[in-house]
N, C-alpha and C. Protein backbone atom coordinates (compact mmCIF):
# COMPACT_ATOMS: atom_id res chain seq x y z
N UNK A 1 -26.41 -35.48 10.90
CA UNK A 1 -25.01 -35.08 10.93
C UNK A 1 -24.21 -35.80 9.85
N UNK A 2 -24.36 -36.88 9.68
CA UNK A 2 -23.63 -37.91 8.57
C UNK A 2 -23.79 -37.51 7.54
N UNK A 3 -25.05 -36.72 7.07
CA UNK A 3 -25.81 -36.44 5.40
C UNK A 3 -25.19 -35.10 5.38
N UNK A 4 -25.20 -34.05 6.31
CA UNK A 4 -24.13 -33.55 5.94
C UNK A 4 -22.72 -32.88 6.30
N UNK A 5 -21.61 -34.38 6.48
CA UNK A 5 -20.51 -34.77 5.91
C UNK A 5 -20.65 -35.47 5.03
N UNK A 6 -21.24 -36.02 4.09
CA UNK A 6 -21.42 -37.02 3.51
C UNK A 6 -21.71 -35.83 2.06
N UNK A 7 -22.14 -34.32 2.09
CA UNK A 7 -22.95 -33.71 1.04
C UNK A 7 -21.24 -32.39 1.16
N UNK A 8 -20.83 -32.26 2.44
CA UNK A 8 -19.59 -31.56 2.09
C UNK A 8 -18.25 -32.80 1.38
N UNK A 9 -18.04 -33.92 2.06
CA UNK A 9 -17.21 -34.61 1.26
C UNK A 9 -17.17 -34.15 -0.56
N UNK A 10 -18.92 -34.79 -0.91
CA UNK A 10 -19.02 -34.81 -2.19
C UNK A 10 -18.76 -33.69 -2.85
N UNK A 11 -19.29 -32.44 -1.98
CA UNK A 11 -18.79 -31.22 -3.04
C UNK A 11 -16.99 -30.69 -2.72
N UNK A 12 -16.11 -31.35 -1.61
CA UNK A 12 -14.90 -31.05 -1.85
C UNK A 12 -14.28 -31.96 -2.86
N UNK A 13 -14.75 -33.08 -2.91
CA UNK A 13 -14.38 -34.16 -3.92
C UNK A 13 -14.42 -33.36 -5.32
N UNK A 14 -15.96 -32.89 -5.53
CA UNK A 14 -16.48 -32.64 -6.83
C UNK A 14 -15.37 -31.15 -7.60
N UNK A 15 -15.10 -30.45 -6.09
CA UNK A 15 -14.00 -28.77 -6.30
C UNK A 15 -12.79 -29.23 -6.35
N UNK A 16 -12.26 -30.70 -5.85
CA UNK A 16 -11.13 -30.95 -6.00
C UNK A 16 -10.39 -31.34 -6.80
N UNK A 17 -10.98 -32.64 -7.60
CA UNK A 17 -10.89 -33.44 -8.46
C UNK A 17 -11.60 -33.49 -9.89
N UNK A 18 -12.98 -33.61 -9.39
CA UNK A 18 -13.74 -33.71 -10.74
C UNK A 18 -13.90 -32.35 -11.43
N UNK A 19 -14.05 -30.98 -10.78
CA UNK A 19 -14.25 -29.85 -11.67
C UNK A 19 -12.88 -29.84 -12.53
N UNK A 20 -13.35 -29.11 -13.83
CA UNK A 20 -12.35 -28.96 -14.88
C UNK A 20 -11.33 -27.61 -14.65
N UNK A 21 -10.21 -28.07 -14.97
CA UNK A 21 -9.16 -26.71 -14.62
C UNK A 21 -9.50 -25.90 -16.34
N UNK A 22 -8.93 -24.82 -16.29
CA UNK A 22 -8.96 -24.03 -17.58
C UNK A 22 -7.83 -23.63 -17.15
N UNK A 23 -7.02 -23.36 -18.44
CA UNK A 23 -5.99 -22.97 -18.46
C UNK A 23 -5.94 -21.45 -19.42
N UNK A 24 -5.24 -20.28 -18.78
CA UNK A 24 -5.62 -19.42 -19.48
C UNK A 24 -4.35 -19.46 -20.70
N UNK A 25 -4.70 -19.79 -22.32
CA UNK A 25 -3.60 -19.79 -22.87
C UNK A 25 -3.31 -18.00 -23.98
N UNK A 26 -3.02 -17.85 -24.23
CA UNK A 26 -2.16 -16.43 -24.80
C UNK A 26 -1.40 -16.75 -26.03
N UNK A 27 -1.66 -16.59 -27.12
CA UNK A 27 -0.53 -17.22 -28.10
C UNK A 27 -0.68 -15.58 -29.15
N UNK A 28 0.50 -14.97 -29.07
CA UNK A 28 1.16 -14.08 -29.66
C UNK A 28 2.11 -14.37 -30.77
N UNK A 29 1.46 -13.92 -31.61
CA UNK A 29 2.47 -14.53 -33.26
C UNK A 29 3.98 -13.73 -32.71
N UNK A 30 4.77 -14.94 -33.28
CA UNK A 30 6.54 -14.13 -33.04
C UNK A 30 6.77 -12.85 -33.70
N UNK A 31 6.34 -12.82 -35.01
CA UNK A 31 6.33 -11.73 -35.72
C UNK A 31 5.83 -10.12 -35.18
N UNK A 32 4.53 -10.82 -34.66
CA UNK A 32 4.48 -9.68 -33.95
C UNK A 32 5.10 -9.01 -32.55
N UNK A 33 5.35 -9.84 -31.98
CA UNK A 33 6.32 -10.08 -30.78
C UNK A 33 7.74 -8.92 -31.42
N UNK A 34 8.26 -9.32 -32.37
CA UNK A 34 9.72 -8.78 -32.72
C UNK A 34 8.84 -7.41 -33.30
N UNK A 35 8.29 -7.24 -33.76
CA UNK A 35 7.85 -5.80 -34.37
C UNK A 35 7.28 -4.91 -33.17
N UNK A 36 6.90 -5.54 -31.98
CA UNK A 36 6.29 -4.79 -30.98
C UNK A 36 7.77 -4.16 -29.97
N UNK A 37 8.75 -5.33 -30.17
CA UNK A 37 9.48 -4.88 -28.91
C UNK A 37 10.81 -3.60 -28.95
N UNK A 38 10.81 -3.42 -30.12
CA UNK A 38 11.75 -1.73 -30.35
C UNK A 38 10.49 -0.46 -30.15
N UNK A 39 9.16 -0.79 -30.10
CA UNK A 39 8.45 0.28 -29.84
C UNK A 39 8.12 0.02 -28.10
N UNK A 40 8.21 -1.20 -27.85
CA UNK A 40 7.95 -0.99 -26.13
C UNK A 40 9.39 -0.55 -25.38
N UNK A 41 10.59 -0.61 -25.77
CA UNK A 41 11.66 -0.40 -25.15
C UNK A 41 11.87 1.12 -25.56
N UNK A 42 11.88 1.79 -26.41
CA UNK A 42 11.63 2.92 -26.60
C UNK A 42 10.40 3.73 -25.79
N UNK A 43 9.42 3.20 -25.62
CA UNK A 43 8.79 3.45 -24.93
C UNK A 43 9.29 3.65 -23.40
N UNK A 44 9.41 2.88 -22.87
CA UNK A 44 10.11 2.68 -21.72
C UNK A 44 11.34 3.54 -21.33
N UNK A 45 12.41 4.05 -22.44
CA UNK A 45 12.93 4.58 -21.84
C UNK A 45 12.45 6.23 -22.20
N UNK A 46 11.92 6.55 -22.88
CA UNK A 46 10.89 8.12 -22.72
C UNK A 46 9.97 8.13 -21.33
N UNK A 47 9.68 7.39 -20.45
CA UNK A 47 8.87 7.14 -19.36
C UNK A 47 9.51 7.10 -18.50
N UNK A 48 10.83 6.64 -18.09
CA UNK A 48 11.47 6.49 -17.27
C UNK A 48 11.77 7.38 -16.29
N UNK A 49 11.87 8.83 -16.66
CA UNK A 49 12.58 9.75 -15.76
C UNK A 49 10.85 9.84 -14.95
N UNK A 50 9.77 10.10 -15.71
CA UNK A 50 8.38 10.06 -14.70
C UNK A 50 8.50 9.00 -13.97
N UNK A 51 8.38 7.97 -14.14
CA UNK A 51 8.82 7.06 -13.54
C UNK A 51 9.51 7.03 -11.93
N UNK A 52 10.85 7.57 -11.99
CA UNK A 52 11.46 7.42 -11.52
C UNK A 52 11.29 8.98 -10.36
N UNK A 53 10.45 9.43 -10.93
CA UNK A 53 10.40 11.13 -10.27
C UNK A 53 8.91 10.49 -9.25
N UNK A 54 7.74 9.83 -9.58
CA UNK A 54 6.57 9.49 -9.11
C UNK A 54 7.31 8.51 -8.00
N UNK A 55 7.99 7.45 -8.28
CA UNK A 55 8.39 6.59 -7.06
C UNK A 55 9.43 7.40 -5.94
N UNK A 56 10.28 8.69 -6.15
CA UNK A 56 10.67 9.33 -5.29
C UNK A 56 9.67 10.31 -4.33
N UNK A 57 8.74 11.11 -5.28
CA UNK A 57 7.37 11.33 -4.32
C UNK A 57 6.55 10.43 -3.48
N UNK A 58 6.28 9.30 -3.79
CA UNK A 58 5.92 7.97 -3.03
C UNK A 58 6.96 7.73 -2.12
N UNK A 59 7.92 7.82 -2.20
CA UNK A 59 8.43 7.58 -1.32
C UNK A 59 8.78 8.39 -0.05
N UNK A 60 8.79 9.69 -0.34
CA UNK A 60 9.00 11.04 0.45
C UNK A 60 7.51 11.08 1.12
N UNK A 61 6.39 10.61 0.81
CA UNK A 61 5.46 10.73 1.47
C UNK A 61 5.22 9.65 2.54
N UNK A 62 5.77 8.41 2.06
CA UNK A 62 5.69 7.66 2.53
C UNK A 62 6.62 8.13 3.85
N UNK A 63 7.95 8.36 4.47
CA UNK A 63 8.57 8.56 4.99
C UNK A 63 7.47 9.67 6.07
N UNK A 64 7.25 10.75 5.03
CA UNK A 64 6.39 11.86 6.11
C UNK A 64 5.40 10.97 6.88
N UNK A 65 4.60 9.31 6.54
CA UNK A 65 3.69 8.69 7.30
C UNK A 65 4.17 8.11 8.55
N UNK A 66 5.76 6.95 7.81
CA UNK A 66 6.70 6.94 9.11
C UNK A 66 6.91 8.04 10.48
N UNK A 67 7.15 8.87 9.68
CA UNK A 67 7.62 10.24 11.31
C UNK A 67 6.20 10.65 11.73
N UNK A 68 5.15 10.21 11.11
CA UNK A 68 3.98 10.60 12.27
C UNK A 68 3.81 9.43 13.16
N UNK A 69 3.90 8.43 12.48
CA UNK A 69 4.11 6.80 13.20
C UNK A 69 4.54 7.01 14.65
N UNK A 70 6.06 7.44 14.45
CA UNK A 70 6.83 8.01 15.63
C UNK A 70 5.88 9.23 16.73
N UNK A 71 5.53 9.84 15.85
CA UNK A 71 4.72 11.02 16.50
C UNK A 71 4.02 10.91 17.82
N UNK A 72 2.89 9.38 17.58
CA UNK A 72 2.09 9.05 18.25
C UNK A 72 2.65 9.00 19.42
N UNK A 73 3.81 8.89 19.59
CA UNK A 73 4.10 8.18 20.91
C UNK A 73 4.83 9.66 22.05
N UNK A 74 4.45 10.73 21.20
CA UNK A 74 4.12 12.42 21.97
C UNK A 74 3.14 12.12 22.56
N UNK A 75 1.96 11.60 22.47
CA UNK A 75 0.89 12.08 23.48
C UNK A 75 1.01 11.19 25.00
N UNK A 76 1.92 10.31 25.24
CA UNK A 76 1.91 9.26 26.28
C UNK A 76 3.39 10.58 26.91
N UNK A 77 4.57 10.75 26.43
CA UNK A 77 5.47 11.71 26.79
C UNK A 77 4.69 13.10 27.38
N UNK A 78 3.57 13.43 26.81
CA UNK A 78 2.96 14.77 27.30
C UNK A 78 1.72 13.97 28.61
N UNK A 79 1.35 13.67 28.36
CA UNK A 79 0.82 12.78 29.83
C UNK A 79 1.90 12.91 30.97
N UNK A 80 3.20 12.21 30.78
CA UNK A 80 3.95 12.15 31.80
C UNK A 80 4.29 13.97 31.91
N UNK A 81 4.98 14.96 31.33
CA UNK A 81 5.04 15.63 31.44
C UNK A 81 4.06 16.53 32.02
N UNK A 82 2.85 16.41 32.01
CA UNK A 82 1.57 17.23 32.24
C UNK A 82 1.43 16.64 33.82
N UNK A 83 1.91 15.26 34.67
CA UNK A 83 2.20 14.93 35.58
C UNK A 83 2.79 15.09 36.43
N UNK A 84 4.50 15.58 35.53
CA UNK A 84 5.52 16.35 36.56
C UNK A 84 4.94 17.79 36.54
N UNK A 85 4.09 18.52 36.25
CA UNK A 85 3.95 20.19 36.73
C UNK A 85 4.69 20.95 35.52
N UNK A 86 4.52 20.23 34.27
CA UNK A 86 4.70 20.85 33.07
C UNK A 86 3.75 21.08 32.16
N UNK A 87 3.02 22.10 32.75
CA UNK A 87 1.70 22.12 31.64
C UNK A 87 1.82 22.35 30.08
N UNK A 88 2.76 23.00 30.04
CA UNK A 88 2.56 23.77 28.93
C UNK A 88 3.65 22.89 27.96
N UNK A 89 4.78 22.35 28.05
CA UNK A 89 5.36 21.41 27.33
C UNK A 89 4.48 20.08 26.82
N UNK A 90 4.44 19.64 28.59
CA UNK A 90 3.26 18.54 28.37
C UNK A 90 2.08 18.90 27.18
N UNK A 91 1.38 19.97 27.28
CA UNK A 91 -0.04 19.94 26.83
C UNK A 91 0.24 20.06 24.84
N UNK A 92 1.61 21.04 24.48
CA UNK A 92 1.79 20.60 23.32
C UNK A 92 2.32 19.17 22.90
N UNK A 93 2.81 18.33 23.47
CA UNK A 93 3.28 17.13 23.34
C UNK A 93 2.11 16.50 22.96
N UNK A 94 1.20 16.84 23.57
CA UNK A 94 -0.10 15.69 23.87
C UNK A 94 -0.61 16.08 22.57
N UNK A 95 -0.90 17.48 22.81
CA UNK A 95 -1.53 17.60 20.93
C UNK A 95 -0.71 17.37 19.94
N UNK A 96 0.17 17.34 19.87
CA UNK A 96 0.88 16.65 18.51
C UNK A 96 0.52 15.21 18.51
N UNK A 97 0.67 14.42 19.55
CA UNK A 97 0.21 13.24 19.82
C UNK A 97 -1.08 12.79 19.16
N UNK A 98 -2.01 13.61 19.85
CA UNK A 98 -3.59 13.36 19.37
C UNK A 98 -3.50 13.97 17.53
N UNK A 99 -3.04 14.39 17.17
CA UNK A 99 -3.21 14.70 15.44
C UNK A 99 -2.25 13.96 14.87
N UNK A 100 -1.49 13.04 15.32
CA UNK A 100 -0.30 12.31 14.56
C UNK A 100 -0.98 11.37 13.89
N UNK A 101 -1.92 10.26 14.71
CA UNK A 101 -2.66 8.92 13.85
C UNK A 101 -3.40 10.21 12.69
N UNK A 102 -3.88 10.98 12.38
CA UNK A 102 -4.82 11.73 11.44
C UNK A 102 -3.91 11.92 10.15
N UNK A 103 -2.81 12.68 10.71
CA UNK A 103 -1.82 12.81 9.50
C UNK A 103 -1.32 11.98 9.12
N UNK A 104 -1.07 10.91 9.70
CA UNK A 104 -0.83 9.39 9.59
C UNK A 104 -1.18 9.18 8.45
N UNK A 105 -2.91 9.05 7.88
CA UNK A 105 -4.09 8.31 7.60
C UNK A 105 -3.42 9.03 6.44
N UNK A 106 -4.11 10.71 6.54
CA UNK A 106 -3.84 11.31 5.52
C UNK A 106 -2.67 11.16 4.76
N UNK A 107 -1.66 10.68 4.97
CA UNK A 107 -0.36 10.47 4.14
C UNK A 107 -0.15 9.26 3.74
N UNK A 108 -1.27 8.19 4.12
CA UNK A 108 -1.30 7.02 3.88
C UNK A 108 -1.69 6.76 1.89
N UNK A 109 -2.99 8.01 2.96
CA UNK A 109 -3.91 7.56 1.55
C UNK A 109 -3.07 8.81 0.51
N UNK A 110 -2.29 9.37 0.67
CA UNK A 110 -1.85 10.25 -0.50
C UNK A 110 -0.70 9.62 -1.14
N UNK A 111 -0.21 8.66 -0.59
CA UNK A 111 0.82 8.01 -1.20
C UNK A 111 0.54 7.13 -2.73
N UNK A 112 -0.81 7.02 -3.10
CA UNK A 112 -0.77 6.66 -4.48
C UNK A 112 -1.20 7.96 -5.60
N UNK A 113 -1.82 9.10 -4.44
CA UNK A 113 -2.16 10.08 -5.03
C UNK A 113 -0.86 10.76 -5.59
N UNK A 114 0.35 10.85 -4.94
CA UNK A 114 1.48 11.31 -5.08
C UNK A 114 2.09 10.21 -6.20
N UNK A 115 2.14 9.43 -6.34
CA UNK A 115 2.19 8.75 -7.35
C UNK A 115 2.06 8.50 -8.96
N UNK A 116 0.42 9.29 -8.86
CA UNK A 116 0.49 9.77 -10.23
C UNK A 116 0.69 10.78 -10.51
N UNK A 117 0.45 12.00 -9.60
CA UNK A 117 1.27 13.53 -9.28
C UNK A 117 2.26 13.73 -9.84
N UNK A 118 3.08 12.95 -8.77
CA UNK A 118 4.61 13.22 -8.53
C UNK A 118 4.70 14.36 -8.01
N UNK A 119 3.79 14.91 -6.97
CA UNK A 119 3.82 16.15 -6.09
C UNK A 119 3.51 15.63 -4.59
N UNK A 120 3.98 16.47 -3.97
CA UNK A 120 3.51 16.95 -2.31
C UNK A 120 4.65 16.56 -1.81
């Protein structure tokens, strides 16, 4: 038991202290820096309206995942209903219920798909 705490000490010691850090360094001539940045801001604003059209689809889908969120909680309302002698209210409640987590999923995962779209 001692040999090994004695073999984890040494290798937290060795990950803590003694291994070497690297530092990631980046050195960009200024020159080029000032010659790059009227073509990236120009850039940027020709992109913008996509931009700004892809994060409103992301977001509209996103919302359609919210209201199935809510959804789920039809199939516990159609239970009770299917209890009081409401079959037929009850029994659609319940199925919206049971397909809400599905559409859920599905709008989960379309939210980056809509993204590069900018559809649905």
């Amino acid at each position: 038991m001692r040999r090994y705490l004695l073999i984890l000490t040494l290798v937290l010691v060795f990950f803590a202290v003694i291994a070497p850090v690297h530092k990631a360094e980046a050195y960009v001539d200024p020159v080029t820096i000032a010659v790059l940045t009227p073509i990236a801001v120009q850039t940027a604003r020709v992109v913008l309206p996509y931009v700004f059209r892809s994060l409103a689809a992301m977001g509209k889908t996103a919302l359609k995942a919210g209201v199935e969120v809510l959804n789920i909680f039809r199939l516990p309302v159609g239970l009770v209903l299917v209890c009081c002698m409401r079959f037929k209210s009850g029994g659609k409640q319940m199925l919206k219920g049971l397909m809400a987590p599905f559409k859920m999923t599905y709008y989960v995962v379309m939210i980056p798909v809509t993204g590069l779209t900018g559809a649905l």
